[in-house]
C-alpha atoms as a PDB file:
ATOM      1  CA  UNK A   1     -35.979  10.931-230.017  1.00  0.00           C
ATOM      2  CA  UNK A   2     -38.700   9.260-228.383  1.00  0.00           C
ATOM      3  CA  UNK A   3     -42.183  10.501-228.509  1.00  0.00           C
ATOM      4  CA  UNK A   4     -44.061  11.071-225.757  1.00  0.00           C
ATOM      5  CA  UNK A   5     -47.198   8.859-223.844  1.00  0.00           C
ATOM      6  CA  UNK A   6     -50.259   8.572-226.318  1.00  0.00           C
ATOM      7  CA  UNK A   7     -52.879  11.331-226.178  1.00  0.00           C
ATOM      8  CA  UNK A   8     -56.390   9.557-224.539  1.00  0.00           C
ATOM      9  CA  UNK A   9     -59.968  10.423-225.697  1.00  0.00           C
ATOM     10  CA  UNK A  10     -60.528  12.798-223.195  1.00  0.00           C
ATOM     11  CA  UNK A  11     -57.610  15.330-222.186  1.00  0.00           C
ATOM     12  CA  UNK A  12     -59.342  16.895-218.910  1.00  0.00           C
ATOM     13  CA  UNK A  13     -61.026  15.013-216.429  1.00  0.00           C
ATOM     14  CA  UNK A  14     -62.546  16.194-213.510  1.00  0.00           C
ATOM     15  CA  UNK A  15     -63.091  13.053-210.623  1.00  0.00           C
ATOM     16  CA  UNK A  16     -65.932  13.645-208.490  1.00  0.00           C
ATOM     17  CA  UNK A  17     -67.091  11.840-205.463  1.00  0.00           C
ATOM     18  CA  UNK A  18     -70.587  11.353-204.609  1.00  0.00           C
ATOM     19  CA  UNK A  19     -72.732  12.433-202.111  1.00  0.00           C
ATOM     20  CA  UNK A  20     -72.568  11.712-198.705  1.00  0.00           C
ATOM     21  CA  UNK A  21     -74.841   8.542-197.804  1.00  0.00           C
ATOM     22  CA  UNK A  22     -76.094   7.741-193.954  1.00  0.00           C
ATOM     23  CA  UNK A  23     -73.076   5.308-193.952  1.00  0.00           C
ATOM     24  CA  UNK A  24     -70.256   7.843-194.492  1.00  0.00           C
ATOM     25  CA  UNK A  25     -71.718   9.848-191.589  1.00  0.00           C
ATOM     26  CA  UNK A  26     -71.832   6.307-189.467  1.00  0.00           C
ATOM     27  CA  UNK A  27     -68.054   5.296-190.220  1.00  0.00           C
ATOM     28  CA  UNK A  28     -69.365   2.226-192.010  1.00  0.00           C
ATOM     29  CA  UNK A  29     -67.272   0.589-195.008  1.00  0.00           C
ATOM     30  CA  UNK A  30     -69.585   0.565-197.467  1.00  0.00           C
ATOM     31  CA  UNK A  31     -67.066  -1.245-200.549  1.00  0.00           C
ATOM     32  CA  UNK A  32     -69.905  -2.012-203.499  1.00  0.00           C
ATOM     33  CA  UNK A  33     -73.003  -2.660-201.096  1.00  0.00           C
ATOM     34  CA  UNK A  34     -75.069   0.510-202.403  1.00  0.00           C
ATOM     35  CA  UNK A  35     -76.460   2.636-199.351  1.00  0.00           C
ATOM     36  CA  UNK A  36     -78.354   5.804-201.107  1.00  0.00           C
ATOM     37  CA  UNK A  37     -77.370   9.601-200.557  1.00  0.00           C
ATOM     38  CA  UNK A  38     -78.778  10.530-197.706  1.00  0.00           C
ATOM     39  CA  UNK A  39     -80.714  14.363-197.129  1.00  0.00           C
ATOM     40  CA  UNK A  40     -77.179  15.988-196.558  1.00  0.00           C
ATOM     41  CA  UNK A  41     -75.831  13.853-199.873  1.00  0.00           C
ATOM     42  CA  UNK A  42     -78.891  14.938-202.141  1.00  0.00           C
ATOM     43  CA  UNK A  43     -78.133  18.802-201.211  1.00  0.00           C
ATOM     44  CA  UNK A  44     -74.564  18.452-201.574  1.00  0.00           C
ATOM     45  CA  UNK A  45     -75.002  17.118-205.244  1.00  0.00           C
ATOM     46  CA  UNK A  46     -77.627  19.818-205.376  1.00  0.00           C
ATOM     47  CA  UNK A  47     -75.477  22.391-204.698  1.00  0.00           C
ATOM     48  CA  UNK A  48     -72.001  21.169-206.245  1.00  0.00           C
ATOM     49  CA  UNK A  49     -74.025  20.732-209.675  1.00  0.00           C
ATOM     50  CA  UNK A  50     -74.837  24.329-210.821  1.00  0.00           C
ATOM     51  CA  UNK A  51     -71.252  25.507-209.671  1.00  0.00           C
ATOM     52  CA  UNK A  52     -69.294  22.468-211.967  1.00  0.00           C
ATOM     53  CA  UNK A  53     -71.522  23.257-214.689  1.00  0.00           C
ATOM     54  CA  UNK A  54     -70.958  26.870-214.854  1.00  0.00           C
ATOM     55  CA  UNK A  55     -67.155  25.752-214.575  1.00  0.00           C
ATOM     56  CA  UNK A  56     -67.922  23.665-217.463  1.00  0.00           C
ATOM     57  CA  UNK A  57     -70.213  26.002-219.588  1.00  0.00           C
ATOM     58  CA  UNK A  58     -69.487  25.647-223.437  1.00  0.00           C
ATOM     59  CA  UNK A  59     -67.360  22.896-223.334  1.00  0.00           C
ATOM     60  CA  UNK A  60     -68.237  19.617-224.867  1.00  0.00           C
ATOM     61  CA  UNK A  61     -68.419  17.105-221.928  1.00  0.00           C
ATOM     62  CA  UNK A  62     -69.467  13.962-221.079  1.00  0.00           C
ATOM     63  CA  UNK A  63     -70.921  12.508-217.461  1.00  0.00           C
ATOM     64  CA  UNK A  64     -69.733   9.380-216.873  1.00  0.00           C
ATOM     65  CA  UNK A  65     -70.681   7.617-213.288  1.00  0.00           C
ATOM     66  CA  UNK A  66     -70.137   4.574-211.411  1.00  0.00           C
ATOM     67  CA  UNK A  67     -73.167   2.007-211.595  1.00  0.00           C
ATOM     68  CA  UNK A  68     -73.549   2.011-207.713  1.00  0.00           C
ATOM     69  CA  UNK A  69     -76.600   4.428-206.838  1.00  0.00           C
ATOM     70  CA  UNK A  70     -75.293   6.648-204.934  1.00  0.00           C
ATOM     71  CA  UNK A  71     -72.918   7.462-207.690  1.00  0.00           C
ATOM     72  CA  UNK A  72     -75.404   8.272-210.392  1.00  0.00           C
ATOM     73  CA  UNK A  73     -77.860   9.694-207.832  1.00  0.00           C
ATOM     74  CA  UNK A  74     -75.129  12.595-207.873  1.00  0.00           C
ATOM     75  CA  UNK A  75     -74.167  12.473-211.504  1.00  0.00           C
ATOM     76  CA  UNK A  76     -78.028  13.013-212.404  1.00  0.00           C
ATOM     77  CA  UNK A  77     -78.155  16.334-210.504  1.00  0.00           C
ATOM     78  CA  UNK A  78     -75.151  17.512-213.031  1.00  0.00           C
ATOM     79  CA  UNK A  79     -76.413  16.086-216.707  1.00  0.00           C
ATOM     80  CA  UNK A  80     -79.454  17.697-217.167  1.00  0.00           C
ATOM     81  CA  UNK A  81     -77.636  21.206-216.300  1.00  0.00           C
ATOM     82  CA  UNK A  82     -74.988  20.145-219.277  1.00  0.00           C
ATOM     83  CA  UNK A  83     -77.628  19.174-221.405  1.00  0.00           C
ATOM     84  CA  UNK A  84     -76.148  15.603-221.676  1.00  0.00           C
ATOM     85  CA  UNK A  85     -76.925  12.119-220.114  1.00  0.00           C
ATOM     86  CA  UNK A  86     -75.398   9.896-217.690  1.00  0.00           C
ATOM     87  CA  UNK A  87     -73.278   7.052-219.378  1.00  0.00           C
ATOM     88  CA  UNK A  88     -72.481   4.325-216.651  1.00  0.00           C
ATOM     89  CA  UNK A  89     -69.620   2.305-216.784  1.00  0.00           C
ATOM     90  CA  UNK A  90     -69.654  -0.820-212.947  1.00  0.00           C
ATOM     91  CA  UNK A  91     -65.488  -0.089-213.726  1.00  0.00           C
ATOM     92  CA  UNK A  92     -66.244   3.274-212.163  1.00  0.00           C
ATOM     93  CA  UNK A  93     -67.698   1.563-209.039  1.00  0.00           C
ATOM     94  CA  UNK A  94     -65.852   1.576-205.535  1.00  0.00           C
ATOM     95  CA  UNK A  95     -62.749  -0.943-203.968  1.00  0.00           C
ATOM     96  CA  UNK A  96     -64.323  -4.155-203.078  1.00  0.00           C
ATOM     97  CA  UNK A  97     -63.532  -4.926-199.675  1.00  0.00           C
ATOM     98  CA  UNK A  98     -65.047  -8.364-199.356  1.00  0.00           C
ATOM     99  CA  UNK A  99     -65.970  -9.852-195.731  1.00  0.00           C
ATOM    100  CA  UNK A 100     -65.243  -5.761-194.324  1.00  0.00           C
ATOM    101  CA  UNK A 101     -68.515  -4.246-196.168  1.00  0.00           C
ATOM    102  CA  UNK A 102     -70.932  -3.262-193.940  1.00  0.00           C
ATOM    103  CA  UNK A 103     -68.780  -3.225-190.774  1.00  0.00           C
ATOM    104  CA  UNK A 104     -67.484  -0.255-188.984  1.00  0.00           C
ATOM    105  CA  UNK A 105     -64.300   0.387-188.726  1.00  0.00           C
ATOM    106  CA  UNK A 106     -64.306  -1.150-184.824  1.00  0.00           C
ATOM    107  CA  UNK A 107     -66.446  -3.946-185.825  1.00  0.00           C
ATOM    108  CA  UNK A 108     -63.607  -5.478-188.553  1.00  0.00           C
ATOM    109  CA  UNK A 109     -60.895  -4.481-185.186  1.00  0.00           C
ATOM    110  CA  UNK A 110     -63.241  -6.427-183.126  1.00  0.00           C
ATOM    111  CA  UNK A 111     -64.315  -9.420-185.325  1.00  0.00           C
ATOM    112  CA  UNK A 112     -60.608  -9.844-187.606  1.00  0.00           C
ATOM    113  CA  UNK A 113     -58.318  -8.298-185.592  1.00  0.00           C
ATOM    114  CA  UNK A 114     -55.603 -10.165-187.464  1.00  0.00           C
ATOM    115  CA  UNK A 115     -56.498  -8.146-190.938  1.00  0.00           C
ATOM    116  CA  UNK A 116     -57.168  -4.860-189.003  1.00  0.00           C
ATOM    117  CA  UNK A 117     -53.978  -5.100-187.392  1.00  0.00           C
ATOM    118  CA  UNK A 118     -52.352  -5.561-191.226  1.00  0.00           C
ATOM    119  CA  UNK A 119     -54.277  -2.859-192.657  1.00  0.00           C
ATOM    120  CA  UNK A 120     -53.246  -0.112-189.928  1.00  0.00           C
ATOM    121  CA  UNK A 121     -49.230  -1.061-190.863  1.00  0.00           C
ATOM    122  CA  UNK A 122     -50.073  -0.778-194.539  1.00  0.00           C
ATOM    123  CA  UNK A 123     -49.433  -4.506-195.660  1.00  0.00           C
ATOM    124  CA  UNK A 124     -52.111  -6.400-197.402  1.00  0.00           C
ATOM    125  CA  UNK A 125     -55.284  -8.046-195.791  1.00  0.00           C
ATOM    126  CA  UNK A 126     -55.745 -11.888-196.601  1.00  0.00           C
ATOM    127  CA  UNK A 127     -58.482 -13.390-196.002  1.00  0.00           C
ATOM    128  CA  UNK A 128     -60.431 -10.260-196.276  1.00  0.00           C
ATOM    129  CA  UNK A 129     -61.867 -10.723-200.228  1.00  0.00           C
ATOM    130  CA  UNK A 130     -62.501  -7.996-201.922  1.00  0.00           C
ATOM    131  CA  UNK A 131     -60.191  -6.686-205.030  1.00  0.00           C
ATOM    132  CA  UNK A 132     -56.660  -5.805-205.299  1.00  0.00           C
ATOM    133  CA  UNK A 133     -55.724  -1.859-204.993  1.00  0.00           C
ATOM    134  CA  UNK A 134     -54.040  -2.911-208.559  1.00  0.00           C
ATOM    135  CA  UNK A 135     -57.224  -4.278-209.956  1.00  0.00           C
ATOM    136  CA  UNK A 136     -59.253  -1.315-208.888  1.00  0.00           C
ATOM    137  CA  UNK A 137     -56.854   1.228-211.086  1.00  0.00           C
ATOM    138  CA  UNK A 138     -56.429  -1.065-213.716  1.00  0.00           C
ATOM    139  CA  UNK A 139     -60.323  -1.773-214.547  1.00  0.00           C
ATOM    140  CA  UNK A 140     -60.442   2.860-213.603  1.00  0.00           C
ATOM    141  CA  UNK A 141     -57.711   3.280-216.011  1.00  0.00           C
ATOM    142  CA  UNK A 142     -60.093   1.223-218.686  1.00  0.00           C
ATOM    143  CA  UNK A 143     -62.721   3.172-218.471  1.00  0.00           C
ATOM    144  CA  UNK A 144     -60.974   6.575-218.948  1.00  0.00           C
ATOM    145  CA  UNK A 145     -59.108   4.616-222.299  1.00  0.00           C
ATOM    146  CA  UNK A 146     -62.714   3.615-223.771  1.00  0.00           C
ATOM    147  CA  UNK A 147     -63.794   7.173-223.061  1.00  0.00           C
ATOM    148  CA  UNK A 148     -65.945   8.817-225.794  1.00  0.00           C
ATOM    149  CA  UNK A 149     -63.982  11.535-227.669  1.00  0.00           C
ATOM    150  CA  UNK A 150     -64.763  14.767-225.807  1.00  0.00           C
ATOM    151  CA  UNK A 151     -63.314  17.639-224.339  1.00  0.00           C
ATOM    152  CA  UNK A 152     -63.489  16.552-220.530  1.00  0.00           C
ATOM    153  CA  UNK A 153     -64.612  13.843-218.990  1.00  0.00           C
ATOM    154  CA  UNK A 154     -66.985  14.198-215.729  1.00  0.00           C
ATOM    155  CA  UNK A 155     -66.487  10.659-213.735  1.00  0.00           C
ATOM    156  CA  UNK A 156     -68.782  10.145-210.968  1.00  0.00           C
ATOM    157  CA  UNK A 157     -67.405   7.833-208.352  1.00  0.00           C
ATOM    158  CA  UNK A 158     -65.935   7.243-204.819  1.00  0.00           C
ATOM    159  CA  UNK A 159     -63.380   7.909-202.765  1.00  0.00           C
ATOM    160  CA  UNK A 160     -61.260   4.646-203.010  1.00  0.00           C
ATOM    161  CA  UNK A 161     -61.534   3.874-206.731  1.00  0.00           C
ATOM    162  CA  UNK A 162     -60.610   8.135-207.203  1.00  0.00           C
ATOM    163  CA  UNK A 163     -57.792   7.667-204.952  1.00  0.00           C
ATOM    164  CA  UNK A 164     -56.259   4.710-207.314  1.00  0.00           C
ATOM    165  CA  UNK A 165     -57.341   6.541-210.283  1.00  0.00           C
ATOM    166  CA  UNK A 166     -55.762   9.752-210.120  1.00  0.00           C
ATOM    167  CA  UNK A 167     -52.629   7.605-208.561  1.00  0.00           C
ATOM    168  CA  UNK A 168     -52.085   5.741-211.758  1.00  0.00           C
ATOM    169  CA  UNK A 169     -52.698   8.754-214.307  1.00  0.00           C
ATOM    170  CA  UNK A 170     -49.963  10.454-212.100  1.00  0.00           C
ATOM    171  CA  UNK A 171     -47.652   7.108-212.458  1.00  0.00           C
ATOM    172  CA  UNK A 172     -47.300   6.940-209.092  1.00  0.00           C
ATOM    173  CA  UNK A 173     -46.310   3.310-207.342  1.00  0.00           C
ATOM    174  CA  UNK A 174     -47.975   1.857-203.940  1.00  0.00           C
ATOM    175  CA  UNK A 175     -45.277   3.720-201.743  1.00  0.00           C
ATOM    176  CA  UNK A 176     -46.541   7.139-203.005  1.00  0.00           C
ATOM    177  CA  UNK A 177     -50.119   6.209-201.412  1.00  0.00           C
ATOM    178  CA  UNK A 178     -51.606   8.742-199.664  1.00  0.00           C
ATOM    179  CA  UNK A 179     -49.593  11.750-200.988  1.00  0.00           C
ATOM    180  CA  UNK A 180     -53.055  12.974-201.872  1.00  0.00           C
ATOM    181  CA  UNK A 181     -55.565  13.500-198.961  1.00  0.00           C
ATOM    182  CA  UNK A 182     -58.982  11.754-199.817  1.00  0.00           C
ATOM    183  CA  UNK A 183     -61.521  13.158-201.595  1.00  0.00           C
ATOM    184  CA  UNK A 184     -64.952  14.605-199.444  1.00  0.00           C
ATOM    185  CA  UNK A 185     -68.002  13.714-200.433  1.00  0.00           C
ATOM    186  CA  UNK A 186     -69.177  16.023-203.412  1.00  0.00           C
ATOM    187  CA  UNK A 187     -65.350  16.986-203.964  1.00  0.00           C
ATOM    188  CA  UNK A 188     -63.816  16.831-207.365  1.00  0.00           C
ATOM    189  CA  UNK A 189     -60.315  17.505-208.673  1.00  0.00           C
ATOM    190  CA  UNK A 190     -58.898  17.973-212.332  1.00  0.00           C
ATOM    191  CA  UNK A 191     -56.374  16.642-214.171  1.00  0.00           C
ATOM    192  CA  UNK A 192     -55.257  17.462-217.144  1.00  0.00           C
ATOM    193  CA  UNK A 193     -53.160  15.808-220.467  1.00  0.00           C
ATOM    194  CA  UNK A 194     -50.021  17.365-221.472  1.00  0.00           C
ATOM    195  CA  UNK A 195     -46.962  16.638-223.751  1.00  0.00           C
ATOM    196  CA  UNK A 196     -45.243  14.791-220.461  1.00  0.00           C
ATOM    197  CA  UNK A 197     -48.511  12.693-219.603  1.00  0.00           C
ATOM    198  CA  UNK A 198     -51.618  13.783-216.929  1.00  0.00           C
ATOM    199  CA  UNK A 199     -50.971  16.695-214.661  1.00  0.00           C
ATOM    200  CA  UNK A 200     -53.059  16.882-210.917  1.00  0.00           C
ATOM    201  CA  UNK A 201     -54.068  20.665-211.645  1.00  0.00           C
ATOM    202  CA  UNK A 202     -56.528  20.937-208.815  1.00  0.00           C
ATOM    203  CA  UNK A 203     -57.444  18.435-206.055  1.00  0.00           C
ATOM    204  CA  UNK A 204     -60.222  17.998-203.527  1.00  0.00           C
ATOM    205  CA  UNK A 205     -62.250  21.148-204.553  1.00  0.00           C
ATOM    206  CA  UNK A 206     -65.855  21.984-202.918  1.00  0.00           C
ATOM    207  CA  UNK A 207     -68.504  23.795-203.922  1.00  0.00           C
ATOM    208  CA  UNK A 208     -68.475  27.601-202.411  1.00  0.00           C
ATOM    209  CA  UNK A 209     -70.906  27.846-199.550  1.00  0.00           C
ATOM    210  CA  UNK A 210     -73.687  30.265-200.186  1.00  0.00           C
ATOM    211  CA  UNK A 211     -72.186  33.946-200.766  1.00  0.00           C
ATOM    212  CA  UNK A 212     -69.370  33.058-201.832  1.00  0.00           C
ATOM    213  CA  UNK A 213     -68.555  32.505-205.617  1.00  0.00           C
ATOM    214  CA  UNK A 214     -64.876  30.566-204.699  1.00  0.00           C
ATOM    215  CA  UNK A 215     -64.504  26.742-204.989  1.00  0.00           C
ATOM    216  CA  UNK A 216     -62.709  25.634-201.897  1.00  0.00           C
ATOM    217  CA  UNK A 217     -59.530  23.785-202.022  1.00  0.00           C
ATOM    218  CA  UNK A 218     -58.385  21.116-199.917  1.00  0.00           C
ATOM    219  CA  UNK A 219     -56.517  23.146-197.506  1.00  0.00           C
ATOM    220  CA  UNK A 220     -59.244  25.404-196.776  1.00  0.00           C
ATOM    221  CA  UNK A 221     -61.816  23.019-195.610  1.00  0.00           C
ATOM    222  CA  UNK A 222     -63.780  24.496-193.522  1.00  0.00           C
ATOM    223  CA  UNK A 223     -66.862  22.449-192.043  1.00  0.00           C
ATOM    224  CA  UNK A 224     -66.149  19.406-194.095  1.00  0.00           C
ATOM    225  CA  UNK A 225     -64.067  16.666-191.706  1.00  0.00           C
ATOM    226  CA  UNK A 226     -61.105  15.818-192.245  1.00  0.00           C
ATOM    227  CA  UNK A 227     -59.648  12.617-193.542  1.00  0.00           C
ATOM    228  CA  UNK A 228     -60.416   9.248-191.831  1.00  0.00           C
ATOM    229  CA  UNK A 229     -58.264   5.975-191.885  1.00  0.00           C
ATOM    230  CA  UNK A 230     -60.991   4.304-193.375  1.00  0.00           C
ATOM    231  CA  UNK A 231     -59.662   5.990-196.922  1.00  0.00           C
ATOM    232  CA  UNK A 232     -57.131   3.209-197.349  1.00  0.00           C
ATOM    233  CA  UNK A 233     -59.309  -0.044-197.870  1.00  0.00           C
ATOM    234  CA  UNK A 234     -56.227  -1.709-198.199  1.00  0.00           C
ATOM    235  CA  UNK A 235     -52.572  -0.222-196.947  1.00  0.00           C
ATOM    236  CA  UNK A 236     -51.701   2.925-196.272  1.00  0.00           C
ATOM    237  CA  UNK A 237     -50.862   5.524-193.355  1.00  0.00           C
ATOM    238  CA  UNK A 238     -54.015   5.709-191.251  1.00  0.00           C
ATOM    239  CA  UNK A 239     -54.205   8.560-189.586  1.00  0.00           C
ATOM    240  CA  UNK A 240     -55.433   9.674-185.946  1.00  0.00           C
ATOM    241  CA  UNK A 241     -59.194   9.077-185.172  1.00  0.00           C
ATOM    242  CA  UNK A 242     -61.350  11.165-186.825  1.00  0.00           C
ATOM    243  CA  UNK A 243     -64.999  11.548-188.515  1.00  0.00           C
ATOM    244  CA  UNK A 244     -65.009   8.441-190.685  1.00  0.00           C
ATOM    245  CA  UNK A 245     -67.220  10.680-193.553  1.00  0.00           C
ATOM    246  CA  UNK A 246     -64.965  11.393-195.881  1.00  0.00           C
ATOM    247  CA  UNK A 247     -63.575   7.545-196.769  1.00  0.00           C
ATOM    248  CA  UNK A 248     -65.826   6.176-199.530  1.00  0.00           C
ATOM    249  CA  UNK A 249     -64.146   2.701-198.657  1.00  0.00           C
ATOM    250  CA  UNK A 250     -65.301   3.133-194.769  1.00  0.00           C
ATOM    251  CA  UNK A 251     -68.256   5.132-195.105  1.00  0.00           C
END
């Protein structure tokens, strides 16, 4: 009888996207340049905070962010409500996308049309730069093994490197990508460790709007846009044009 995948540090982890920065509301890939939250980011972290740390009240947690600013700019709103500090770990930090940061999503179809033209029918980009989707889970997956011993795990970071995250906790292989829409800016989901391996228990939750006391789930999502092709830095199923502000990769 076999036994079953080795218990990690940490056995519930909630994955939580940062704010919303002046590029994510322009469409612009930002990769690991480091645009700050901008006014709508700050009160999104603002108001997500109290809400995940009444979720988490009592528990023993650690905050763990990405080393790009706008990461830990969010995570700091959280800590101080948990009692705890921000531990960084740059393995948190978003998909490299090379020559593509800083462009907008028509500037890379304008200037490398050739690369654009692979991303939109999901085969890789040479010639681009940047990191592998494969190196972006494996140096995510890292960080959640060297985890502290705790009883969840709060990791600040971005859309892409959450996407390939939760991905490989689930096991799942590049032709599952996009099974899971992207995360919004602010959104979090949970996972959890069982006896078969990590479970997706919640996904792309948002803080309740003022009055009412429910998180939101991904299928009710209300004013927040809805998912842009700029979530898949690298292959993928890009969907109609939309409002490029929920792609951490794009914006």
């Amino acid at each position: 009888m076999t036994s079953g995948p080795a218990a990690p540090p940490v056995p519930r982890l909630l994955v939580w996207r940062h704010g919303r920065t002046a590029w994510n509301a322009g469409g612009r890939f930002q990769g690991q340049l480091d645009p700050p939250l901008d006014d709508e980011g700050r009160a999104q972290a603002a108001r997500t905070a109290p809400h995940l740390a009444a979720l988490l009240q009592g528990e023993d947690t650690v905050v763990v962010s990405s080393d790009l600013q706008r990461a830990r700019d969010t995570a700091a709103a959280l800590a101080p409500l948990l009692g705890v500090q921000v531990q960084v770990d740059g393995r948190l930090r978003e998909h490299g996308l090379g020559t593509w940061e800083g462009l907008t999503r028509d500037e890379v179809a304008e200037r490398h049309p050739g690369q654009y033209a692979d991303w939109i029918a999901g085969r890789p980009v040479p010639g681009r730069g940047g990191e592998a989707q494969a190196d972006v889970a494996a140096r995510a997956l890292a960080a959640v093994a060297d985890l502290p011993p705790a009883a969840v795990a709060v990791l600040v970071t971005h859309g892409g490197t959450a996407g390939r995250l939760i991905e490989a906790l689930l096991g799942l292989g590049s032709e599952h990508r996009r099974v899971f829409g992207p995360l919004g800016n602010c959104h979090w989901s949970e996972l959890s460790f069982q006896a078969s391996g990590w479970r997706l228990m919640r996904h792309s939750l948002a803080a309740p709007a003022a009055g009412d006391h429910r998180a939101r789930e991904s299928g009710d999502r209300g004013p927040f846009p809805g998912p842009s092709a700029s979530d898949a830095p690298d292959a993928g199923e890009p969907p109609a044009d939309t409002a490029a502000t929920d792609a951490d990769a794009a914006g």
